[in-house]
C-alpha atoms as a PDB file:
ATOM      1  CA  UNK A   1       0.000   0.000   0.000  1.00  0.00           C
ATOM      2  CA  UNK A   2       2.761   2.351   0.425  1.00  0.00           C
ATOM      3  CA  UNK A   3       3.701   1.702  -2.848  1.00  0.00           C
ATOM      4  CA  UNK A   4       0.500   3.280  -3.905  1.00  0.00           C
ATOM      5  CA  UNK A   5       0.884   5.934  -1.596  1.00  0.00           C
ATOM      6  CA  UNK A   6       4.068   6.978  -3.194  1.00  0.00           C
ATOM      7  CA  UNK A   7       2.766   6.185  -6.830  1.00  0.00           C
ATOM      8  CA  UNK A   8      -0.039   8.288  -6.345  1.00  0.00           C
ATOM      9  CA  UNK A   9       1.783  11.188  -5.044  1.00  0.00           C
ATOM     10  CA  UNK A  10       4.339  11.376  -7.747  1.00  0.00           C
ATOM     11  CA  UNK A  11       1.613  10.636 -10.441  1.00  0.00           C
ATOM     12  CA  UNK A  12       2.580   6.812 -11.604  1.00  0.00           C
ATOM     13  CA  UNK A  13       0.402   4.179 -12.373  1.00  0.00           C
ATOM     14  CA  UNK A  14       0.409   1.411  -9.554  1.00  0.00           C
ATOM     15  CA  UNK A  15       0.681  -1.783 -11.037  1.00  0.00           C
ATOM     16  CA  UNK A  16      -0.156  -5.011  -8.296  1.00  0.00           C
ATOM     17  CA  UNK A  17      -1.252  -8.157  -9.153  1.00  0.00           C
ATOM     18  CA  UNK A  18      -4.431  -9.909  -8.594  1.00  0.00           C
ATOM     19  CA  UNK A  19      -2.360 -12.246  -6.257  1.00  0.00           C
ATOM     20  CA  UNK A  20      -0.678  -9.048  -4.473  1.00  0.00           C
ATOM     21  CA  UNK A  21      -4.162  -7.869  -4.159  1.00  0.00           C
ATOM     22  CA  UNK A  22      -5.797 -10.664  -2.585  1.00  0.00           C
ATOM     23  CA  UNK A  23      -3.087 -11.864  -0.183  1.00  0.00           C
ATOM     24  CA  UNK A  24      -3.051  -8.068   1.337  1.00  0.00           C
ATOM     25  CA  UNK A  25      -7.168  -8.274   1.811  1.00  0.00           C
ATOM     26  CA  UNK A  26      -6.569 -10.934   3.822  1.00  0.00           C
ATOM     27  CA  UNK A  27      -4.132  -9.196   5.799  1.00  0.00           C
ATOM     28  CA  UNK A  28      -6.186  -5.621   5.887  1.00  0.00           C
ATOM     29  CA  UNK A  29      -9.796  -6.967   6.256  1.00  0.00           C
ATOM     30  CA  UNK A  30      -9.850  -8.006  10.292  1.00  0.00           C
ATOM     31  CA  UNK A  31      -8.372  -4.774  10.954  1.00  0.00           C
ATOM     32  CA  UNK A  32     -10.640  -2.449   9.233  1.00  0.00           C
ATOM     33  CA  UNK A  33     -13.513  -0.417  10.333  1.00  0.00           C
ATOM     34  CA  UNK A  34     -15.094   2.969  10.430  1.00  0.00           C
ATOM     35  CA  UNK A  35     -12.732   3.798  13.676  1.00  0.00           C
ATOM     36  CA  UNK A  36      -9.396   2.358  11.906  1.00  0.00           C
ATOM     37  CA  UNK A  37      -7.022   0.443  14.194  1.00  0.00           C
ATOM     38  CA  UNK A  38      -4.352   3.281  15.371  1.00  0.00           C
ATOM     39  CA  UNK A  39      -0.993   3.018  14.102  1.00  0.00           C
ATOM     40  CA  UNK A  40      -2.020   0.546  11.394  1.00  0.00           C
ATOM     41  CA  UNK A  41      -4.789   1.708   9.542  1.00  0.00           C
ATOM     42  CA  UNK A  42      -7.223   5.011   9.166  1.00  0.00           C
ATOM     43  CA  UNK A  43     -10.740   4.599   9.234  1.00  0.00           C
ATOM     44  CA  UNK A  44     -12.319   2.717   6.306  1.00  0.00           C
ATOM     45  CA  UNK A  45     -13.396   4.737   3.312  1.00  0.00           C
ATOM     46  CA  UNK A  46     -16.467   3.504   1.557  1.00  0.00           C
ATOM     47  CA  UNK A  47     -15.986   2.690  -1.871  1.00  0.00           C
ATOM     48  CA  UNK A  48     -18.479   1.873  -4.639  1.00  0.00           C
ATOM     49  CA  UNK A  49     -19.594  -1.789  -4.548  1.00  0.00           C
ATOM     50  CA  UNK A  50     -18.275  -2.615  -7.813  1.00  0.00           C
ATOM     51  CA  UNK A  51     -15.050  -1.040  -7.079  1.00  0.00           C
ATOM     52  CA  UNK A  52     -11.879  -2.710  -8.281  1.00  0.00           C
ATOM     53  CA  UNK A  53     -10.403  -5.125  -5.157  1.00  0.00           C
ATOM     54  CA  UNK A  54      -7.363  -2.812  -5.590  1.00  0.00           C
ATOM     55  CA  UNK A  55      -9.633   0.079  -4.414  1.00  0.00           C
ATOM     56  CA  UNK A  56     -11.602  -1.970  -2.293  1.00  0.00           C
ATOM     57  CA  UNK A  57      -8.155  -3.018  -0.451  1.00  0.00           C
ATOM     58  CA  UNK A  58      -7.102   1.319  -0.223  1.00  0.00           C
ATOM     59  CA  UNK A  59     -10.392   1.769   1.143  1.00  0.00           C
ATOM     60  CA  UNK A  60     -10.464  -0.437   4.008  1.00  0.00           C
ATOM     61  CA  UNK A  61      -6.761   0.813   4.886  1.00  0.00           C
ATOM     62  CA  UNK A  62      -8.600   4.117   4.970  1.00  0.00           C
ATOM     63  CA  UNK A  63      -6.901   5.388   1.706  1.00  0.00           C
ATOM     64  CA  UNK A  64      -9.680   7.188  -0.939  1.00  0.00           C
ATOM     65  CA  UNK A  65      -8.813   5.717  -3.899  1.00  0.00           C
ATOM     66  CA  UNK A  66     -10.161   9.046  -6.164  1.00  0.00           C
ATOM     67  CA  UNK A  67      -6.789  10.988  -3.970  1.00  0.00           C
ATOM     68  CA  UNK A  68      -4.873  13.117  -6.208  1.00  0.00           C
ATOM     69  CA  UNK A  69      -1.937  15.540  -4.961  1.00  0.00           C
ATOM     70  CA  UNK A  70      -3.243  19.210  -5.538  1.00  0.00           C
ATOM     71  CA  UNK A  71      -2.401  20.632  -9.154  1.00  0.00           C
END
């Protein structure tokens, strides 16, 4: 995810693979929620229900996946 992070904010694609994907839901799922788990993950952001598991993985580390740097 901080790959994204840092891809975002520079303006690169992010390029993860379904298997990336899915091995990090498992990881990110039992600690989301809409309070976050501090020092691990934000609150969850809600993302459309046919979003992308890529977004659906930045939104339950509390990531929006529509973030853009200013300009």
């Amino acid at each position: 995810m901080h790959g994204w992070d840092v891809a975002r904010a520079t303006g690169q694609d992010y390029l993860a693979t379904d298997a990336e994907v899915a091995a990090a839901l498992v990881f990110v799922e039992p600690f989301s929620g809409p309070e976050g788990t501090e020092g691990l993950f934000g609150p969850a952001v809600e993302v459309a229900g046919e979003a992308s598991p890529l977004d659906r993985l930045l939104g339950l580390s509390g990531r929006d996946p529509r973030w853009a740097p200013a300009g």
